[in-house]
PDB file of N, CA and C in Angstrom:
ATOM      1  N   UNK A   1      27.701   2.485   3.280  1.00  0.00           N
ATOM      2  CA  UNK A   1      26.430   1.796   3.453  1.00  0.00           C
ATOM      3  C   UNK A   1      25.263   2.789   3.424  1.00  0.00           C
ATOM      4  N   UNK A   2      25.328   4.257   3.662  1.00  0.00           N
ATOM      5  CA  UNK A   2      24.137   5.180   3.668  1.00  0.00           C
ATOM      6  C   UNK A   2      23.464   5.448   2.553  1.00  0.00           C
ATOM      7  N   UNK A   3      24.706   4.980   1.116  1.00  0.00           N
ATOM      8  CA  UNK A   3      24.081   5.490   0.201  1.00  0.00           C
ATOM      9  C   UNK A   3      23.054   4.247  -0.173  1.00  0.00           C
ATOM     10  N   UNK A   4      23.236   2.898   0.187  1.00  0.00           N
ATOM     11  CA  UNK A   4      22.571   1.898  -0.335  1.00  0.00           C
ATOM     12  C   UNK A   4      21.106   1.912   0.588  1.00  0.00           C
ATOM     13  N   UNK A   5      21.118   2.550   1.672  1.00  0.00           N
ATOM     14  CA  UNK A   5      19.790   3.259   2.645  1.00  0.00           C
ATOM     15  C   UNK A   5      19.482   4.176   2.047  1.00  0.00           C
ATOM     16  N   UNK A   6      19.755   5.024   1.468  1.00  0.00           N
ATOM     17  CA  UNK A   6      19.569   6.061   0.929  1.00  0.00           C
ATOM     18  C   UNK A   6      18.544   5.392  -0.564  1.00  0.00           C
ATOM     19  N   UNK A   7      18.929   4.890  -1.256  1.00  0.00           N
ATOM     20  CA  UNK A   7      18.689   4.221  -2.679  1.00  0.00           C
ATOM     21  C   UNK A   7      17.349   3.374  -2.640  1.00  0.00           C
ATOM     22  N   UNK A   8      17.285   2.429  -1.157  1.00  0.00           N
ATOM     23  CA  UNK A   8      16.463   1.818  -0.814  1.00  0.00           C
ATOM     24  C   UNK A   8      14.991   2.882  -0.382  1.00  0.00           C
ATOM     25  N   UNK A   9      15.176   4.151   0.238  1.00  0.00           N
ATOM     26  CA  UNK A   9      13.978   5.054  -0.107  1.00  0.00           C
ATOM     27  C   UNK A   9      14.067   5.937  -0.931  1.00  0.00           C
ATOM     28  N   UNK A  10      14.775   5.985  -1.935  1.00  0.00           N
ATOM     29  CA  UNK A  10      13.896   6.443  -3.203  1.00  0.00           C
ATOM     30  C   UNK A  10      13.555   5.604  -4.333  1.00  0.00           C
ATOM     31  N   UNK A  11      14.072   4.440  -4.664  1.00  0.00           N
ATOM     32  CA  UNK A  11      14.022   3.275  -5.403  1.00  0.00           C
ATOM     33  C   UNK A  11      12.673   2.461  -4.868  1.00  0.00           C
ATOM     34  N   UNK A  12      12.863   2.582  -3.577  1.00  0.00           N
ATOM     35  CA  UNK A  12      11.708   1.538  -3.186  1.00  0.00           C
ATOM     36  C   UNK A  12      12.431   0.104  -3.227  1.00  0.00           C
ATOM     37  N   UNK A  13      11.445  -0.311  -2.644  1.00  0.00           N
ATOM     38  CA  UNK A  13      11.654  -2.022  -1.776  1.00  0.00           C
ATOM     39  C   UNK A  13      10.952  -2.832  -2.547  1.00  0.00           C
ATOM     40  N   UNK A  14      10.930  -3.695  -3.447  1.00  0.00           N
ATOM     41  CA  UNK A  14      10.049  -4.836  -3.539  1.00  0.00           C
ATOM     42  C   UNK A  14      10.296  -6.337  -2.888  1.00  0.00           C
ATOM     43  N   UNK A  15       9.309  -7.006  -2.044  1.00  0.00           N
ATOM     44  CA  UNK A  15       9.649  -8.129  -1.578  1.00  0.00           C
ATOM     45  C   UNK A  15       9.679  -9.249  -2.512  1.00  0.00           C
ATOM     46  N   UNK A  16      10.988 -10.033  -2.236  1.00  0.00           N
ATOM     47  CA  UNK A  16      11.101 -11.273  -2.942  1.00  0.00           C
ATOM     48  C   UNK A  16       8.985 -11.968  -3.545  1.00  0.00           C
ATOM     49  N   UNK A  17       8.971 -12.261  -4.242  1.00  0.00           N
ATOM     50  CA  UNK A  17       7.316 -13.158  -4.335  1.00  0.00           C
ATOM     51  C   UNK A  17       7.218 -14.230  -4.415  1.00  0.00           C
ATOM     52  N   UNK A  18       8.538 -14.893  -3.157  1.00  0.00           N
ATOM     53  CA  UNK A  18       8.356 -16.098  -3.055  1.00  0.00           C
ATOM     54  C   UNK A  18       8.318 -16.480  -1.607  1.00  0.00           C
ATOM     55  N   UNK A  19       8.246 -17.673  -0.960  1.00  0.00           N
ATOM     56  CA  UNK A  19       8.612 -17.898   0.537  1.00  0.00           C
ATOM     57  C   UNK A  19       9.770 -17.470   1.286  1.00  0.00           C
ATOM     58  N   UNK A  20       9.545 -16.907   2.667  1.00  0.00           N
ATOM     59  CA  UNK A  20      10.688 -16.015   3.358  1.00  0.00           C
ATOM     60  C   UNK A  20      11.679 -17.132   3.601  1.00  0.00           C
ATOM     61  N   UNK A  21      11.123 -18.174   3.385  1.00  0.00           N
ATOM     62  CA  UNK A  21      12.562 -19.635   3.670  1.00  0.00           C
ATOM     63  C   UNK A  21      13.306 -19.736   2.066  1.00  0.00           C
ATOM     64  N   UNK A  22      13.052 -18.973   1.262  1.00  0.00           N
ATOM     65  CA  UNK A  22      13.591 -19.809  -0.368  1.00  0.00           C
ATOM     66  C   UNK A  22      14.177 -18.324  -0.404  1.00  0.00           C
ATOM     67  N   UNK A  23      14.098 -16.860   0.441  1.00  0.00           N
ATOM     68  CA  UNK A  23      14.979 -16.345  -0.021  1.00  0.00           C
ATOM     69  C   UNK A  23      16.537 -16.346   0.193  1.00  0.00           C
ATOM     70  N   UNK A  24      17.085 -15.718  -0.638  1.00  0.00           N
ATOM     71  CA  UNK A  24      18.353 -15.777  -0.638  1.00  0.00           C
ATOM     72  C   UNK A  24      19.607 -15.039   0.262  1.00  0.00           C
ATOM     73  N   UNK A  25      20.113 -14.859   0.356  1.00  0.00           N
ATOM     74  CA  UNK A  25      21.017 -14.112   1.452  1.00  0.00           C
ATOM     75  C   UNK A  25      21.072 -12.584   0.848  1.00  0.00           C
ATOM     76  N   UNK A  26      21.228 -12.511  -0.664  1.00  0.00           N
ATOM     77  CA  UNK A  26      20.908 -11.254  -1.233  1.00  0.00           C
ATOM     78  C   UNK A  26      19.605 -10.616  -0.613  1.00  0.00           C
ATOM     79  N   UNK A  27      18.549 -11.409  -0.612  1.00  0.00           N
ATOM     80  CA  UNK A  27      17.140 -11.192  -0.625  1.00  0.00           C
ATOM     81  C   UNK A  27      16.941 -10.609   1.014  1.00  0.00           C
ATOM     82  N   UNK A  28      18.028 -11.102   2.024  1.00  0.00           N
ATOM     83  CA  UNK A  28      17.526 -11.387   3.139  1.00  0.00           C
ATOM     84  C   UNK A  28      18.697  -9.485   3.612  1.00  0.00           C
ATOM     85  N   UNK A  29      18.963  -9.717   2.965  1.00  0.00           N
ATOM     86  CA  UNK A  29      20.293  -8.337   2.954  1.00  0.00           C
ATOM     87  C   UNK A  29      19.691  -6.945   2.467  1.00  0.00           C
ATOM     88  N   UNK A  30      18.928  -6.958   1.593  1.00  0.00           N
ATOM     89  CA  UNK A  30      18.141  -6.624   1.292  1.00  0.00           C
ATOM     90  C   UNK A  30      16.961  -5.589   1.716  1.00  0.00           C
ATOM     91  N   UNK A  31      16.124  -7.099   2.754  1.00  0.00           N
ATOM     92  CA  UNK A  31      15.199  -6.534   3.438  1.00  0.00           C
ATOM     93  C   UNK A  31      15.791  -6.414   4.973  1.00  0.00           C
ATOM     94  N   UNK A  32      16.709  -6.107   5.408  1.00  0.00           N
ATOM     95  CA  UNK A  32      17.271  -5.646   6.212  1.00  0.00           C
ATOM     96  C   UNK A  32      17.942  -4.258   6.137  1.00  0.00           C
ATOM     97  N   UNK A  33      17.965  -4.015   4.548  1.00  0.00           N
ATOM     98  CA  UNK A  33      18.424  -2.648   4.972  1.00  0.00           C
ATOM     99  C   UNK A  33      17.189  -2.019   4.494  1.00  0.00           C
ATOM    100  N   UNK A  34      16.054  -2.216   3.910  1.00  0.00           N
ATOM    101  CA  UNK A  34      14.679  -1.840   3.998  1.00  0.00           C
ATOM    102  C   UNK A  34      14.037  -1.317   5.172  1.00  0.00           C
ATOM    103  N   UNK A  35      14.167  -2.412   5.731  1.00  0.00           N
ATOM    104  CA  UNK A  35      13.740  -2.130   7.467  1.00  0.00           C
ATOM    105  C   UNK A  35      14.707  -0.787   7.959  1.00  0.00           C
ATOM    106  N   UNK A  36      16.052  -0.982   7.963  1.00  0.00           N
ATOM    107  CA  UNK A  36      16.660   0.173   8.635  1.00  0.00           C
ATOM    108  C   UNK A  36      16.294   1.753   7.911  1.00  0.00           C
ATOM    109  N   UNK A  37      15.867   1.741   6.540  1.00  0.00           N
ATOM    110  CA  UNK A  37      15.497   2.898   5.834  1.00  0.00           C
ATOM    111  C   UNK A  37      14.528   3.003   6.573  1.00  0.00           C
ATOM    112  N   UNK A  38      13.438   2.339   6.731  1.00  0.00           N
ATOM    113  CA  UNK A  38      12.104   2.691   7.721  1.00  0.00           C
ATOM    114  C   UNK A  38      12.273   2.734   8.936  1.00  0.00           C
ATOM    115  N   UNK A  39      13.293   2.460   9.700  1.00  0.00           N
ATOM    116  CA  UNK A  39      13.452   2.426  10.945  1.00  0.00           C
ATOM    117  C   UNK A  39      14.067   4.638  11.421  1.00  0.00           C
ATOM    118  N   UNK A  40      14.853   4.657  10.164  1.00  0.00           N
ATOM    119  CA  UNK A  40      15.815   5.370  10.108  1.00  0.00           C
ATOM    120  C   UNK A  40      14.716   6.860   9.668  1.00  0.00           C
ATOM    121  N   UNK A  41      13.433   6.630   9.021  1.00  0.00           N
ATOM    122  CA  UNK A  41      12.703   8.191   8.936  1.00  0.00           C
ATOM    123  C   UNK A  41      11.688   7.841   9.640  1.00  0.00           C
ATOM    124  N   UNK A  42      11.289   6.823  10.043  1.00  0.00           N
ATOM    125  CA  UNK A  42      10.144   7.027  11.500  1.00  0.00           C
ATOM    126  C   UNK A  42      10.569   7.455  12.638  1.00  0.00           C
ATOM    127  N   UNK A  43      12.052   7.437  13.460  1.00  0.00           N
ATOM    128  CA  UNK A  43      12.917   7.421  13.898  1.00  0.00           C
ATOM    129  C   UNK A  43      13.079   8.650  14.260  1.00  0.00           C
ATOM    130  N   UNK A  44      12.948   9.637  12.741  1.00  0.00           N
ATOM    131  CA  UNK A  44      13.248  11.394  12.823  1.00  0.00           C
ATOM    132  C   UNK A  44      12.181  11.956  12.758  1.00  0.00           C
ATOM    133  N   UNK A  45      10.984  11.429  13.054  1.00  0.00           N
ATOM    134  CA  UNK A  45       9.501  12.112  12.654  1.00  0.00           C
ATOM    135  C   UNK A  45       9.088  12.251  13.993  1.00  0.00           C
ATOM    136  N   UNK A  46       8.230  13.552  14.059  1.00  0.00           N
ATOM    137  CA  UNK A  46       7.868  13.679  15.591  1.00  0.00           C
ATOM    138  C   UNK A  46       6.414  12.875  15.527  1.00  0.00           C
ATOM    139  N   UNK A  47       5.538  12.982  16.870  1.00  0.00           N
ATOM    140  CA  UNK A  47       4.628  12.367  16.585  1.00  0.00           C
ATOM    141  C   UNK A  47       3.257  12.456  15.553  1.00  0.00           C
ATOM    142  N   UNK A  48       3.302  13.835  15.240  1.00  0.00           N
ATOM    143  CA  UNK A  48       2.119  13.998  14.478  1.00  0.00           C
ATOM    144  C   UNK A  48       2.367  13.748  13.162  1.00  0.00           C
ATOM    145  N   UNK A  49       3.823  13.330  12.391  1.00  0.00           N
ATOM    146  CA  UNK A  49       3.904  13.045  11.449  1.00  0.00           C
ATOM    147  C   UNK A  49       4.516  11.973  11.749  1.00  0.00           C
ATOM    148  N   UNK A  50       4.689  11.027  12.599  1.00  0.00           N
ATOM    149  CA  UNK A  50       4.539   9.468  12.312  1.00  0.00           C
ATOM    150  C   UNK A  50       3.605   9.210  12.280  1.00  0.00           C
ATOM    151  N   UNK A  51       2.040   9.590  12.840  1.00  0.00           N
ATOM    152  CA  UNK A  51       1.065   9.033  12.836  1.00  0.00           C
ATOM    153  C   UNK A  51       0.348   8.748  11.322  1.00  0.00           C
ATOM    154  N   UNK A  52       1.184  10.144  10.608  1.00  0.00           N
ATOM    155  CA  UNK A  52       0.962  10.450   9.205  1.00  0.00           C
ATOM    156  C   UNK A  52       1.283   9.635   8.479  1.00  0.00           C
ATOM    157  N   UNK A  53       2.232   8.777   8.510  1.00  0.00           N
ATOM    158  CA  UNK A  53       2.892   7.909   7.572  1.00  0.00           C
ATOM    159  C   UNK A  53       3.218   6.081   8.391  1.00  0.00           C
ATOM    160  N   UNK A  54       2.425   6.180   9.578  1.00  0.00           N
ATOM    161  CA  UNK A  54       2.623   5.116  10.361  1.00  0.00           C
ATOM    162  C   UNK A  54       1.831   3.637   9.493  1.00  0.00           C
ATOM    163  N   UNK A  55       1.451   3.723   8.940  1.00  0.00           N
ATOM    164  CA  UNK A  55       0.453   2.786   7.893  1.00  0.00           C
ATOM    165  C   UNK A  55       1.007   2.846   6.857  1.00  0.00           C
ATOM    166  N   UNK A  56       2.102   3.270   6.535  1.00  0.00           N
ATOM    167  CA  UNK A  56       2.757   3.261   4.882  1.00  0.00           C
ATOM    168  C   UNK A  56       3.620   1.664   5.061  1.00  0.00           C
ATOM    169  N   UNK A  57       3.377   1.006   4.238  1.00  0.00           N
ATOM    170  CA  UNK A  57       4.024  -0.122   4.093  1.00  0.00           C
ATOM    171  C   UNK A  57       5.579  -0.427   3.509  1.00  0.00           C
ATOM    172  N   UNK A  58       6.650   0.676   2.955  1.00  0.00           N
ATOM    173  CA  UNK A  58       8.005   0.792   2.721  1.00  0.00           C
ATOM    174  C   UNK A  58       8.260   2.270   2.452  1.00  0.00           C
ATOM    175  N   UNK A  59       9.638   2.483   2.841  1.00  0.00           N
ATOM    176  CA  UNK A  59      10.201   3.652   3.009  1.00  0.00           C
ATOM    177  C   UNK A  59       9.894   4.240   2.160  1.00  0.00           C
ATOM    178  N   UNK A  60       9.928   4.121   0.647  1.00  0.00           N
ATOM    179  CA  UNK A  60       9.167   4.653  -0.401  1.00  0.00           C
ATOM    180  C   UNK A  60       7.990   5.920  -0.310  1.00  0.00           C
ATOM    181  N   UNK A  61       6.938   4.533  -0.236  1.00  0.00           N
ATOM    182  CA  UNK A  61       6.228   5.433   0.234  1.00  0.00           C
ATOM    183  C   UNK A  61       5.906   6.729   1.488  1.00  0.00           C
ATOM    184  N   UNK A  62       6.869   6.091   2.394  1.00  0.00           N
ATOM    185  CA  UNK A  62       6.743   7.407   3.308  1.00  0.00           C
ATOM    186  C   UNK A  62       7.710   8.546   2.810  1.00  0.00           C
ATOM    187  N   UNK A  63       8.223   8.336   2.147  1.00  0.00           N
ATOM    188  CA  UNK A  63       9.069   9.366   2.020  1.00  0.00           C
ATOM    189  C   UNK A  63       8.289  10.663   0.703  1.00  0.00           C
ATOM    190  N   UNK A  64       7.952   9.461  -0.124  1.00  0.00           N
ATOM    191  CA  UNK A  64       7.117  10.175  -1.140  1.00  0.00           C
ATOM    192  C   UNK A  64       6.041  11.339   0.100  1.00  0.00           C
ATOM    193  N   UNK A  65       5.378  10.773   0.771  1.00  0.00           N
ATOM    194  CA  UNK A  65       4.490  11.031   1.182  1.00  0.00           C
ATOM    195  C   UNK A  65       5.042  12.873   2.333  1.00  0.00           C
ATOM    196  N   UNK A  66       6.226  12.495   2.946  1.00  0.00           N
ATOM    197  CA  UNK A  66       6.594  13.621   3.532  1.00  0.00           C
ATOM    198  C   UNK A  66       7.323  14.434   2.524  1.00  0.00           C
ATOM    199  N   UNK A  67       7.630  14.119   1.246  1.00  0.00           N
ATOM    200  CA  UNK A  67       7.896  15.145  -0.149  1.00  0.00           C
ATOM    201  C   UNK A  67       6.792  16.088  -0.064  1.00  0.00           C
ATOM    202  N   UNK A  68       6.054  15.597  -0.416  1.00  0.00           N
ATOM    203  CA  UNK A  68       5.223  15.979  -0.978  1.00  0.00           C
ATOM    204  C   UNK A  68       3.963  17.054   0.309  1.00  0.00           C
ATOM    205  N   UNK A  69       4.321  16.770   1.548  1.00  0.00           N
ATOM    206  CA  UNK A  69       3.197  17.367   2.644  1.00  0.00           C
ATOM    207  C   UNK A  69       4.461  18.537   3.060  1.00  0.00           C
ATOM    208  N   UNK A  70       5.646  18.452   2.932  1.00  0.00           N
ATOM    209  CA  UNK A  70       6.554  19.595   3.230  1.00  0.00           C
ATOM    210  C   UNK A  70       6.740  20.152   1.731  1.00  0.00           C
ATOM    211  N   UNK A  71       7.059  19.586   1.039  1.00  0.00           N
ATOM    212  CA  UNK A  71       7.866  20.386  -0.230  1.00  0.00           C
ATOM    213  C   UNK A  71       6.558  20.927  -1.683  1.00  0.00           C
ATOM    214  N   UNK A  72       5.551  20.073  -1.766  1.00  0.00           N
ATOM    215  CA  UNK A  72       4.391  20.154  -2.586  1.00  0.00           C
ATOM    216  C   UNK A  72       4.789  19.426  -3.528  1.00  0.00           C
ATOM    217  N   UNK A  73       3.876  19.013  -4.386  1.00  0.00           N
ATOM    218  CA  UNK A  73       4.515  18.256  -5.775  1.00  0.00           C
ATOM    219  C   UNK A  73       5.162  19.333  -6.742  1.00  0.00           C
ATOM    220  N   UNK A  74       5.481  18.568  -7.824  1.00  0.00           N
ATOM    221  CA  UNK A  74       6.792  19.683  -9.088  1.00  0.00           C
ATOM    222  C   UNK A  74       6.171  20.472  -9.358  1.00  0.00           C
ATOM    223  N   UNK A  75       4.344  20.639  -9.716  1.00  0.00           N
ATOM    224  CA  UNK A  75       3.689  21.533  -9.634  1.00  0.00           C
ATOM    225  C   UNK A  75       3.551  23.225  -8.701  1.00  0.00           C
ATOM    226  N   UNK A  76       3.553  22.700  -7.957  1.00  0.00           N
ATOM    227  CA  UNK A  76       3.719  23.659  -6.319  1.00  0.00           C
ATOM    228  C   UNK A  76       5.066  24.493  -6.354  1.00  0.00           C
ATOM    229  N   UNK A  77       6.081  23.440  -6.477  1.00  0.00           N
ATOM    230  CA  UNK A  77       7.365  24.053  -6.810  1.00  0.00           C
ATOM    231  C   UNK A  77       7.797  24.967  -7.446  1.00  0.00           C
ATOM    232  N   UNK A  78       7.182  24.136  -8.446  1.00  0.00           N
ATOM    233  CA  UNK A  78       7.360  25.269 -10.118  1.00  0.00           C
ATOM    234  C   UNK A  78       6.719  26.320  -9.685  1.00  0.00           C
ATOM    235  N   UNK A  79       5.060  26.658  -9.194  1.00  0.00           N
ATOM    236  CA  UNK A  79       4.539  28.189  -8.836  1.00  0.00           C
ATOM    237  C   UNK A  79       5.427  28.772  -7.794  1.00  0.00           C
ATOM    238  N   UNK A  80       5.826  28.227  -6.624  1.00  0.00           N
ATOM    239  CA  UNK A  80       6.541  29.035  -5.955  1.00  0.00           C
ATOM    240  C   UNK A  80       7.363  29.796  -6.477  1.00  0.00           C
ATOM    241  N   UNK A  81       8.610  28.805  -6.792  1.00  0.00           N
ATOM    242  CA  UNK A  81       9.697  29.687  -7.873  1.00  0.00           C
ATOM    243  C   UNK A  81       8.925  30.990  -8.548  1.00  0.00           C
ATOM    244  N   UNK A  82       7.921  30.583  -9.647  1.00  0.00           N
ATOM    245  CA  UNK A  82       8.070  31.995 -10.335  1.00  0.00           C
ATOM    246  C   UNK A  82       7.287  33.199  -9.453  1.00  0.00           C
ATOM    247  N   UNK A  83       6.425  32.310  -8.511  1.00  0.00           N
ATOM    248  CA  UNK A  83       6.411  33.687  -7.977  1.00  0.00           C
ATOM    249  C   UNK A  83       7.185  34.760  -7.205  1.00  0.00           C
ATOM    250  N   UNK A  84       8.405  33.851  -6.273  1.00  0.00           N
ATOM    251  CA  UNK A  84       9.370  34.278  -5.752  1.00  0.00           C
ATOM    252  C   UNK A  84      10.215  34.935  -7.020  1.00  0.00           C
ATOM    253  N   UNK A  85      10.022  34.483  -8.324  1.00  0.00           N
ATOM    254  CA  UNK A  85      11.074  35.312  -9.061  1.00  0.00           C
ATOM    255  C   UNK A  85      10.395  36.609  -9.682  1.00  0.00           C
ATOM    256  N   UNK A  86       9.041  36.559  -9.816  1.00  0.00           N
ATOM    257  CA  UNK A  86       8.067  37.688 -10.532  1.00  0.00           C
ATOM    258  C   UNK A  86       8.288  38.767  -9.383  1.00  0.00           C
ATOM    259  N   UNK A  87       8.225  38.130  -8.065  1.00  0.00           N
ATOM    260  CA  UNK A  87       8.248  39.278  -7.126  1.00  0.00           C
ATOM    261  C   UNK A  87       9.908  40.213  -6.813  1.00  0.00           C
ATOM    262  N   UNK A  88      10.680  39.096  -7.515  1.00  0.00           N
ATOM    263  CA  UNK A  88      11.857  39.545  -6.873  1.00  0.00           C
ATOM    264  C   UNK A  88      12.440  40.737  -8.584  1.00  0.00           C
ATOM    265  N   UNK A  89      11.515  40.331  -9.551  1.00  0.00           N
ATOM    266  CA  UNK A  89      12.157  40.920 -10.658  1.00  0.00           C
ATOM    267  C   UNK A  89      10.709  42.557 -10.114  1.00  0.00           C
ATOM    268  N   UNK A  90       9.985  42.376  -9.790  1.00  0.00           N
ATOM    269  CA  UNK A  90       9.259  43.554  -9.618  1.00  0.00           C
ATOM    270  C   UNK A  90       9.745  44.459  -8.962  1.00  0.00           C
ATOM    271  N   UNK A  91      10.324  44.612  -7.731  1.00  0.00           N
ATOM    272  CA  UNK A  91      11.016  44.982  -7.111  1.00  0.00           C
ATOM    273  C   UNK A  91      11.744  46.242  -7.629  1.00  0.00           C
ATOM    274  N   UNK A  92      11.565  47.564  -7.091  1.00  0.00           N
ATOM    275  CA  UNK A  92      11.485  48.763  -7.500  1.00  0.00           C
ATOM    276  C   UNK A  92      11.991  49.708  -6.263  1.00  0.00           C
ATOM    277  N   UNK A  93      12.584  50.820  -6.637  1.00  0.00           N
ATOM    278  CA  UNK A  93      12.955  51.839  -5.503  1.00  0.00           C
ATOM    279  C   UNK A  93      11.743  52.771  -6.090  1.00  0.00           C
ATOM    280  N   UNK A  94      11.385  53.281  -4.475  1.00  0.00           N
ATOM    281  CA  UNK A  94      10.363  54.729  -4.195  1.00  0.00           C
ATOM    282  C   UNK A  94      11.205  55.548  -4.741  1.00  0.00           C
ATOM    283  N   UNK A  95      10.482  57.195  -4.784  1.00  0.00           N
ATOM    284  CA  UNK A  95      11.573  58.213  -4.805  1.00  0.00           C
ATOM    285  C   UNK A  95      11.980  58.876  -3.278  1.00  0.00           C
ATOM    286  N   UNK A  96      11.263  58.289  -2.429  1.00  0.00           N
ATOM    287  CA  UNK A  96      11.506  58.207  -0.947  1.00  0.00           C
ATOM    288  C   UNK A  96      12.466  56.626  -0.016  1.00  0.00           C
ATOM    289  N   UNK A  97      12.439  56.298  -0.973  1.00  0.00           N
ATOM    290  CA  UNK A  97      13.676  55.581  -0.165  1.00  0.00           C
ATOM    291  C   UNK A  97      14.980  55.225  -0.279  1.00  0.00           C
ATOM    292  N   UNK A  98      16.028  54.928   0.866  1.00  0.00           N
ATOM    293  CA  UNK A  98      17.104  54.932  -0.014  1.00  0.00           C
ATOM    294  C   UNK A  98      17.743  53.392   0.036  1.00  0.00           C
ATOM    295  N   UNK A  99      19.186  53.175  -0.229  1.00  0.00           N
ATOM    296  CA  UNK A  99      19.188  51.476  -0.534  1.00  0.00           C
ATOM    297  C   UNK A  99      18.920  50.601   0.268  1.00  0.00           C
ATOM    298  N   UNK A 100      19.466  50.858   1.411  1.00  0.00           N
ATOM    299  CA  UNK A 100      19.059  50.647   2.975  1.00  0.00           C
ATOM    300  C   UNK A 100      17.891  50.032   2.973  1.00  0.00           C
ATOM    301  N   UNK A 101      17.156  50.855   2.574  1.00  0.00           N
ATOM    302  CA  UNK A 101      15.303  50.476   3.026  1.00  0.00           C
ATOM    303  C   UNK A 101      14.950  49.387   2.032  1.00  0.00           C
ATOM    304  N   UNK A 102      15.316  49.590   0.684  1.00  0.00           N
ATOM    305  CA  UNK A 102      15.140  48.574  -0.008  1.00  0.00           C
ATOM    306  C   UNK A 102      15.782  47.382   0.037  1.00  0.00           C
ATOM    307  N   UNK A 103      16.767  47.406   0.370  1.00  0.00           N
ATOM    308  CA  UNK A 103      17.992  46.273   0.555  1.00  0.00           C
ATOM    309  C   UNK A 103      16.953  45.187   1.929  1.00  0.00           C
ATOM    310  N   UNK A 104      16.464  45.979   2.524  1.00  0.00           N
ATOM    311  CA  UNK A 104      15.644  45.341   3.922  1.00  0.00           C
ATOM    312  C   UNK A 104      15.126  44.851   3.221  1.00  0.00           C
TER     313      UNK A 104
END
């Protein structure tokens, strides 16, 4: 069942667009495990980042939303990487040190 919680915040939720009495047992199954996806990352958020995402209307969106304030968008990503790799290919011994020091 975690993976279908799981699916439900990154897929996102759309509500039936009809009356909550004409939906279906699918429909009603549904938005029950919707709710538990939102129940389930408000749940793990301390307070200053529920307050952050306390107005988001489906797991979706909150989740997008804590992607993106911890991790940065693909943009952000992508610079980190190369800079972590420009720095790690720069990376050079002194003629004063030995592996030890560099290995640190």
């Amino acid at each position: 069942m975690n993976h279908v919680i799981w699916d439900a915040i990154i897929e996102g939720y759309l509500v039936p667009p009809r009356n909550r009495k004409e939906w279906t047992s699918e429909d009603r199954k549904l938005a029950q495990l919707h709710a538990k996806a939102m129940h389930i990352l408000c749940y793990a958020l301390g307070p200053y980042e529920y307050s952050r995402v306390s107005l988001d209307s489906n797991a979706k969106e909150i989740w997008d939303k804590l992607e993106v304030t911890h991790e940065g968008t693909s943009q952000v990503k992508k610079s980190k990487i190369d800079i972590v790799t420009l720095n790690y290919e720069n990376i050079k011994m002194k003629l004063d040190e030995d592996i030890k020091t560099i290995s640190d």
